[in-house]
PDB file of N, CA and C in Angstrom:
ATOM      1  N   UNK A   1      27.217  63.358  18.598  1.00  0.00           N
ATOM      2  CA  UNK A   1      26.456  64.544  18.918  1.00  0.00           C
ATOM      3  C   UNK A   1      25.162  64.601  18.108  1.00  0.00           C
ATOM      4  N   UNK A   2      24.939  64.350  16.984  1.00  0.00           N
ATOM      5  CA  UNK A   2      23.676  64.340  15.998  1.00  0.00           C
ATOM      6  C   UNK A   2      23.030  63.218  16.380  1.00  0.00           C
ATOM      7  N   UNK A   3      23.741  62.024  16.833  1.00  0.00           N
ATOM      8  CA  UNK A   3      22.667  60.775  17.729  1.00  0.00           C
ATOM      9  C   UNK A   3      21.717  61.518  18.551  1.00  0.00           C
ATOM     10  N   UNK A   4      22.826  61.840  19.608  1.00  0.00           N
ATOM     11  CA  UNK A   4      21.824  62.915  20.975  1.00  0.00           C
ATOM     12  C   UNK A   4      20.658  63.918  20.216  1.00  0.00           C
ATOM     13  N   UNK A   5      20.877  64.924  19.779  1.00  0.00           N
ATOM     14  CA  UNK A   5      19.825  65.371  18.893  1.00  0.00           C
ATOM     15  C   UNK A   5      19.301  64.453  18.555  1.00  0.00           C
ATOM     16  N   UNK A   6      18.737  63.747  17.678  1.00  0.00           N
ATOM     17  CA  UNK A   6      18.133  63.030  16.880  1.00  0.00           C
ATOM     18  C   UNK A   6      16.943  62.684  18.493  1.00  0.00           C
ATOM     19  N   UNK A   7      17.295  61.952  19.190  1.00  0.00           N
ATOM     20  CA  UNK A   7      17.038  61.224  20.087  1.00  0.00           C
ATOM     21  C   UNK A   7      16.047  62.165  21.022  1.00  0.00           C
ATOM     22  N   UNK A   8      16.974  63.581  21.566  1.00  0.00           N
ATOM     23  CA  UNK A   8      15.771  64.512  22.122  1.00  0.00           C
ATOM     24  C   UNK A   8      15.059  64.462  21.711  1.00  0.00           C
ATOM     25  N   UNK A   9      14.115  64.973  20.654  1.00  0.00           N
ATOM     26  CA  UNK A   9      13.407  65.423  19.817  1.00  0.00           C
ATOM     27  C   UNK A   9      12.037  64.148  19.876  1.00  0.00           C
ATOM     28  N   UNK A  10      12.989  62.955  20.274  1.00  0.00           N
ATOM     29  CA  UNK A  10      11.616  61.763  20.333  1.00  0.00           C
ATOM     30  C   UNK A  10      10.945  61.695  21.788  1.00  0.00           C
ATOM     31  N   UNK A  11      11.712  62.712  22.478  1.00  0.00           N
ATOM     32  CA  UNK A  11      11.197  61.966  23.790  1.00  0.00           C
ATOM     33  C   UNK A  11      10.182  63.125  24.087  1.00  0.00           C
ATOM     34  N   UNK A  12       9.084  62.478  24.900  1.00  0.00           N
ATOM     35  CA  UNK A  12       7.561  63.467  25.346  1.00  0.00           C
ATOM     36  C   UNK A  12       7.070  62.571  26.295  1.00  0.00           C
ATOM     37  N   UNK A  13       6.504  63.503  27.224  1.00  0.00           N
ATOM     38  CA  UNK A  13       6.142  63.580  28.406  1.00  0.00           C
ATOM     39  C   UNK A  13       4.616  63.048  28.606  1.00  0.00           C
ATOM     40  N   UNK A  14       4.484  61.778  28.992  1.00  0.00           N
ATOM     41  CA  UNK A  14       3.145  61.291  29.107  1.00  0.00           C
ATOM     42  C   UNK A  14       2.458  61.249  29.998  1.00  0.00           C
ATOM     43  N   UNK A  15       1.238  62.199  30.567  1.00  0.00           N
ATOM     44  CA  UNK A  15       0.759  62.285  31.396  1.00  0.00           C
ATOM     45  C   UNK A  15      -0.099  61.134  32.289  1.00  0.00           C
ATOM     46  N   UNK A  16      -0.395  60.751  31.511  1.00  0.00           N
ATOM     47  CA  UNK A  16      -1.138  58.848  32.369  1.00  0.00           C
ATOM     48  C   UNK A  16      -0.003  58.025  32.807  1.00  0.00           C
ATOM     49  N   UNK A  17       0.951  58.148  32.469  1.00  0.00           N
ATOM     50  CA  UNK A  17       2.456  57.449  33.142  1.00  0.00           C
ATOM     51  C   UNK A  17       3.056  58.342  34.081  1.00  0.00           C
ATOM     52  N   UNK A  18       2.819  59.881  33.877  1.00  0.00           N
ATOM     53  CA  UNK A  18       3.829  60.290  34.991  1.00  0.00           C
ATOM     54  C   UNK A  18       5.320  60.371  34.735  1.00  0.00           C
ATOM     55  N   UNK A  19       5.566  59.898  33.718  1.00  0.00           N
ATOM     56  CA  UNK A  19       6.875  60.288  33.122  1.00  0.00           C
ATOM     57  C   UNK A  19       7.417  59.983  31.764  1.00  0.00           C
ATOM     58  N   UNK A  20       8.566  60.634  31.336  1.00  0.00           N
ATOM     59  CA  UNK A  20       9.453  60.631  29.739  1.00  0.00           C
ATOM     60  C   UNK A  20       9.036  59.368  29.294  1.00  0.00           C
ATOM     61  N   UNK A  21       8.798  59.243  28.181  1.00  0.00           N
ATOM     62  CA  UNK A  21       8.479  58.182  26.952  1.00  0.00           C
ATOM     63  C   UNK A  21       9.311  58.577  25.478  1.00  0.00           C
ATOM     64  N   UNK A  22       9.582  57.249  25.175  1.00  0.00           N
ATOM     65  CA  UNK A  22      10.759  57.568  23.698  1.00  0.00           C
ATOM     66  C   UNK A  22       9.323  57.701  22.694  1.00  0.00           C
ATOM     67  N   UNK A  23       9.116  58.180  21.712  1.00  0.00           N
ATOM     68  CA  UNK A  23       8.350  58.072  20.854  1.00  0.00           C
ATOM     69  C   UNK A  23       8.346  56.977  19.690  1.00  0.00           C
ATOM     70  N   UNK A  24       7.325  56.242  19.653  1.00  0.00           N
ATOM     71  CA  UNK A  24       7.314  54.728  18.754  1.00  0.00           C
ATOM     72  C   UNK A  24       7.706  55.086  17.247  1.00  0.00           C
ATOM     73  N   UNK A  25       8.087  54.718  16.595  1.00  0.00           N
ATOM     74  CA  UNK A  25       8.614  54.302  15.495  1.00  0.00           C
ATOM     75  C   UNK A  25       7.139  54.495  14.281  1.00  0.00           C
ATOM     76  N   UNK A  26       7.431  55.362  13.610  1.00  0.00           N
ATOM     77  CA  UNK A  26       6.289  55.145  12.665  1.00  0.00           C
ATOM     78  C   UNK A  26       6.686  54.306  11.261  1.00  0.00           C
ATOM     79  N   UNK A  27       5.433  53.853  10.904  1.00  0.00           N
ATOM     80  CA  UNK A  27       5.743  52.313   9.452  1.00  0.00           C
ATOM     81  C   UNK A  27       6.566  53.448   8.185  1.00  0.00           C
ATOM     82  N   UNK A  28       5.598  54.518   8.428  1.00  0.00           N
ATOM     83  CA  UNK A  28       6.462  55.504   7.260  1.00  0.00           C
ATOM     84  C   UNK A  28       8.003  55.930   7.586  1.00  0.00           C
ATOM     85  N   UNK A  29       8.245  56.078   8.576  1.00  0.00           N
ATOM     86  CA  UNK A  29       9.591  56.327   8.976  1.00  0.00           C
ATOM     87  C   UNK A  29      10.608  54.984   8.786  1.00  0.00           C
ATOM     88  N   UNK A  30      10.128  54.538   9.175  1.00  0.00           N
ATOM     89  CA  UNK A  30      10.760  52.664   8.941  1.00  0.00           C
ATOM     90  C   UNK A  30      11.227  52.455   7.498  1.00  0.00           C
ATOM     91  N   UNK A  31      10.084  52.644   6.570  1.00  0.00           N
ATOM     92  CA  UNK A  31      10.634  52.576   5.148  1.00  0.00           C
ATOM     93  C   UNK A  31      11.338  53.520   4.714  1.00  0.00           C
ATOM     94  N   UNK A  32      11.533  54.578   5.166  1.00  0.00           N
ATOM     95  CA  UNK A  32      12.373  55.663   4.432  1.00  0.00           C
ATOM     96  C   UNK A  32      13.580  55.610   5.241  1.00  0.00           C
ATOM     97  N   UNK A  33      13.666  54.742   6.339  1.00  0.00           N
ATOM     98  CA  UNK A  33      15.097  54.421   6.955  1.00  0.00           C
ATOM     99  C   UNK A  33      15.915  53.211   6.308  1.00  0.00           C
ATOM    100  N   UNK A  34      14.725  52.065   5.707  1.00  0.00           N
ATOM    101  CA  UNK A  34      14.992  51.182   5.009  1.00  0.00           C
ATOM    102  C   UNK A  34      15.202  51.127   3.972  1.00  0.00           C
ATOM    103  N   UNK A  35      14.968  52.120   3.205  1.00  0.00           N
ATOM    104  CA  UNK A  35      15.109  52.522   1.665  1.00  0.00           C
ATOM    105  C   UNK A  35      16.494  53.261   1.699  1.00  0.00           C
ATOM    106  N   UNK A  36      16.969  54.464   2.609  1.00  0.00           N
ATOM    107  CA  UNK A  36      18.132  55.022   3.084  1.00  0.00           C
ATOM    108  C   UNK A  36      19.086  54.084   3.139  1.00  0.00           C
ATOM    109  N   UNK A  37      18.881  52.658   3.389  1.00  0.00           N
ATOM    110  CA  UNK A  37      20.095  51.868   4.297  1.00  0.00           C
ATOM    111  C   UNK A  37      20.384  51.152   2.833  1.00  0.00           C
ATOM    112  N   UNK A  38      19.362  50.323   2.281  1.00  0.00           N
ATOM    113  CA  UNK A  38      19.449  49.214   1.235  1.00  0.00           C
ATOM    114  C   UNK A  38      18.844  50.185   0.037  1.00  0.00           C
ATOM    115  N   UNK A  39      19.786  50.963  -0.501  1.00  0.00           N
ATOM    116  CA  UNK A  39      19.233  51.517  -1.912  1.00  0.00           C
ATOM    117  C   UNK A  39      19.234  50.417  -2.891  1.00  0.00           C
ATOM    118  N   UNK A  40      20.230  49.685  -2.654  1.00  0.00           N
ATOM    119  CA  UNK A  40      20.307  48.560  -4.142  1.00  0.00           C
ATOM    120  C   UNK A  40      18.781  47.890  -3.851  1.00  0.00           C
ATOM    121  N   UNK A  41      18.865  47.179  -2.857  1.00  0.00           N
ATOM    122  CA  UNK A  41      17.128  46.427  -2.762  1.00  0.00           C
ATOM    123  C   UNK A  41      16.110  47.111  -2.986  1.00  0.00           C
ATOM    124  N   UNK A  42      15.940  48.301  -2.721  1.00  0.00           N
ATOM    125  CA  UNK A  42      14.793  49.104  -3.279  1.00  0.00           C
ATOM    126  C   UNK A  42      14.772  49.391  -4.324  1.00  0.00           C
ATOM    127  N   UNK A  43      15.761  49.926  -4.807  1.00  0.00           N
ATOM    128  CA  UNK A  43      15.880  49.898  -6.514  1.00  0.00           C
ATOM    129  C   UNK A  43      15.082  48.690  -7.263  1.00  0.00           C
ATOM    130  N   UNK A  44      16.315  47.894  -7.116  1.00  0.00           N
ATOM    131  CA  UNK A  44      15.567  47.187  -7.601  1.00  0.00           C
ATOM    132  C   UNK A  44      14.025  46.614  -7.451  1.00  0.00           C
ATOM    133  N   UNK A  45      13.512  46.462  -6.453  1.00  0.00           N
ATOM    134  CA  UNK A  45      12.076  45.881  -5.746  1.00  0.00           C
ATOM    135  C   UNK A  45      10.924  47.190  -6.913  1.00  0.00           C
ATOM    136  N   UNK A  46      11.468  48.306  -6.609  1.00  0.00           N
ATOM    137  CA  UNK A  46      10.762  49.419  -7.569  1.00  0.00           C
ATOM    138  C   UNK A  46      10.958  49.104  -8.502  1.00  0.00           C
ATOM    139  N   UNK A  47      12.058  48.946  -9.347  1.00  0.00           N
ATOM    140  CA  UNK A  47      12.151  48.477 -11.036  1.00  0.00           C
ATOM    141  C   UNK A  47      11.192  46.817 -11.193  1.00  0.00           C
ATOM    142  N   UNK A  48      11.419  46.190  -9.765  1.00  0.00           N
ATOM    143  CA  UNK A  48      10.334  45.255 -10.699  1.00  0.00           C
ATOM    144  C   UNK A  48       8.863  45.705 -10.520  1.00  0.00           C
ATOM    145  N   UNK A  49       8.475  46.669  -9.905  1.00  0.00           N
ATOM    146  CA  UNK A  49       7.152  46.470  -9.797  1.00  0.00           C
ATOM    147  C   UNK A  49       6.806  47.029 -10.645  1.00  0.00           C
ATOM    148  N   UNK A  50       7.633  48.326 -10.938  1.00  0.00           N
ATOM    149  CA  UNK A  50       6.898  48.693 -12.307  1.00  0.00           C
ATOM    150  C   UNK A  50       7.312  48.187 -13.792  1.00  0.00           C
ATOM    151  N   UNK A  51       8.302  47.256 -14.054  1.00  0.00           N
ATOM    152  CA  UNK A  51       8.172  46.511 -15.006  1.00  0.00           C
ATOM    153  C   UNK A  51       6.689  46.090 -14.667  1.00  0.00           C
ATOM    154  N   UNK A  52       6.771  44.723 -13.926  1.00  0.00           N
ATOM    155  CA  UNK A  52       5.656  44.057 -13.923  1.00  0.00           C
ATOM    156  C   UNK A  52       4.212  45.045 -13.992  1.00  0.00           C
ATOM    157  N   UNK A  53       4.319  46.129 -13.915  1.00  0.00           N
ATOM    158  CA  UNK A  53       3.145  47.055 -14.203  1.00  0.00           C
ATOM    159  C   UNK A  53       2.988  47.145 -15.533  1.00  0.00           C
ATOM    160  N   UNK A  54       4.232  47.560 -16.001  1.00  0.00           N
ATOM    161  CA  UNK A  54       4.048  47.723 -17.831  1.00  0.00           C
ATOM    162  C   UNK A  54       3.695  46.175 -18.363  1.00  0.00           C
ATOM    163  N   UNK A  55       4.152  45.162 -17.957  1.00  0.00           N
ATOM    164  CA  UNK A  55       3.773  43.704 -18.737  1.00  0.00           C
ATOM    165  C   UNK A  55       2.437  43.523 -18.468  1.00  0.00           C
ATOM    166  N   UNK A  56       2.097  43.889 -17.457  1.00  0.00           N
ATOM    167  CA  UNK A  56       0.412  43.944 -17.173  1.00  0.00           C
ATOM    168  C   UNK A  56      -0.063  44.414 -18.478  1.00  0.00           C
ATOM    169  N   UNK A  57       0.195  45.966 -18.511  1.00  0.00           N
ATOM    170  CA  UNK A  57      -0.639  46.803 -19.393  1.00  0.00           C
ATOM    171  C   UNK A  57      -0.461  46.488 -20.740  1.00  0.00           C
ATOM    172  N   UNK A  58       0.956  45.815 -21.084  1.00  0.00           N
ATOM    173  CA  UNK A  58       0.943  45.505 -22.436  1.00  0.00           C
ATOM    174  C   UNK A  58       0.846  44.455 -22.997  1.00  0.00           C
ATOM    175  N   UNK A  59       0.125  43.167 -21.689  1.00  0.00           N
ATOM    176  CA  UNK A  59      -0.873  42.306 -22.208  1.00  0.00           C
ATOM    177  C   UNK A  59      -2.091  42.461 -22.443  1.00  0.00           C
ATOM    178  N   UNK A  60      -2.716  43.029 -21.519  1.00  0.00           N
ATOM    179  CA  UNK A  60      -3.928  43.657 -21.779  1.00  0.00           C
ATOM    180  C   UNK A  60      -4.232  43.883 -23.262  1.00  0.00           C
ATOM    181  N   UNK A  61      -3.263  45.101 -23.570  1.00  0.00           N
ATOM    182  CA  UNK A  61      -3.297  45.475 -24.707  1.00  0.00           C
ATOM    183  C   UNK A  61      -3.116  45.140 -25.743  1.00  0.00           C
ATOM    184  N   UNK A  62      -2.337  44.113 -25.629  1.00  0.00           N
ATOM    185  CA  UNK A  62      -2.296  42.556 -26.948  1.00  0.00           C
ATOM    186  C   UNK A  62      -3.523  42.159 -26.910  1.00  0.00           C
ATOM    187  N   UNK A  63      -4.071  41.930 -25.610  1.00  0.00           N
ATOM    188  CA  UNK A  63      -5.566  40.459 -25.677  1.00  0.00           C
ATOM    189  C   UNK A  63      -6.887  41.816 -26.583  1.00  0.00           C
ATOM    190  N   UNK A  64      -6.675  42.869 -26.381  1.00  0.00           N
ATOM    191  CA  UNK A  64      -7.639  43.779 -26.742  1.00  0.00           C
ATOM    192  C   UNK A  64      -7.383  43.643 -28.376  1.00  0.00           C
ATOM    193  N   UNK A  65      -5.770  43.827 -28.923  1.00  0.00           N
ATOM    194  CA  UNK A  65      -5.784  43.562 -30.211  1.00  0.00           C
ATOM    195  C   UNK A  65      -6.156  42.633 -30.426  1.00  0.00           C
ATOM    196  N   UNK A  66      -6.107  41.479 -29.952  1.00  0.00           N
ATOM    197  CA  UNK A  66      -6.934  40.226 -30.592  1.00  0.00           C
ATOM    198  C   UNK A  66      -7.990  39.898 -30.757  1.00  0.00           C
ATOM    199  N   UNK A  67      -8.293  40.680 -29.753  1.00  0.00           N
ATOM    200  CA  UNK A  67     -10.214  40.514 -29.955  1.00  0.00           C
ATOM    201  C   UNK A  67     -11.029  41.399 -30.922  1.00  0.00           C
ATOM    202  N   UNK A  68      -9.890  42.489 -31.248  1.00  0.00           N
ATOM    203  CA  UNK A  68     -10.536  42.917 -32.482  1.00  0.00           C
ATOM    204  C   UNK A  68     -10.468  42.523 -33.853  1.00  0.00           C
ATOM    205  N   UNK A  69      -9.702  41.080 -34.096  1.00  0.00           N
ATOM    206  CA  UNK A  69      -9.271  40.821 -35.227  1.00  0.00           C
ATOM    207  C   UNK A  69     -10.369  39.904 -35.637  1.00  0.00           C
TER     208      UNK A  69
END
C-alpha cells in the first residue's frame, strides 16, 4: 500500500504527449536512496574524505612550519 502511494504522487500529466508520464528520477534523490540502502559504504566513503581533508590541511601546515624555520 505505501508502494502505490509513493508511486501516485510521481505520475503527471504531459501535455505535448497527450498522456500520464512517471516522473524521472532526480541525481539528488538517487543519492539519498543510495545512502538509505548502503549506510556502511557511505560511512565509510564520508570518513575517508574527510580524513583525507584533515591530512591535506595538516600537511600544509607542517610544510608552512618548515618554511619558517
Amino acid at each position: 500500500m505505501e508502494y502505490a502511494k509513493d508511486k501516485f504522487f510521481e505520475v503527471r500529466y504531459n501535455t505535448k504527449l497527450d498522456k500520464l508520464v512517471i516522473k524521472k528520477e532526480r541525481w539528488r534523490s538517487k543519492i539519498k536512496r543510495y545512502i538509505k540502502t548502503h549506510k556502511l559504504i557511505s560511512t565509510v566513503s564520508i570518513c575517508f574524505i574527510i580524513f583525507s581533508f584533515i591530512n591535506i590541511i595538516m600537511i600544509y601546515s607542517f610544510m608552512k612550519v618548515l618554511q619558517n624555520i
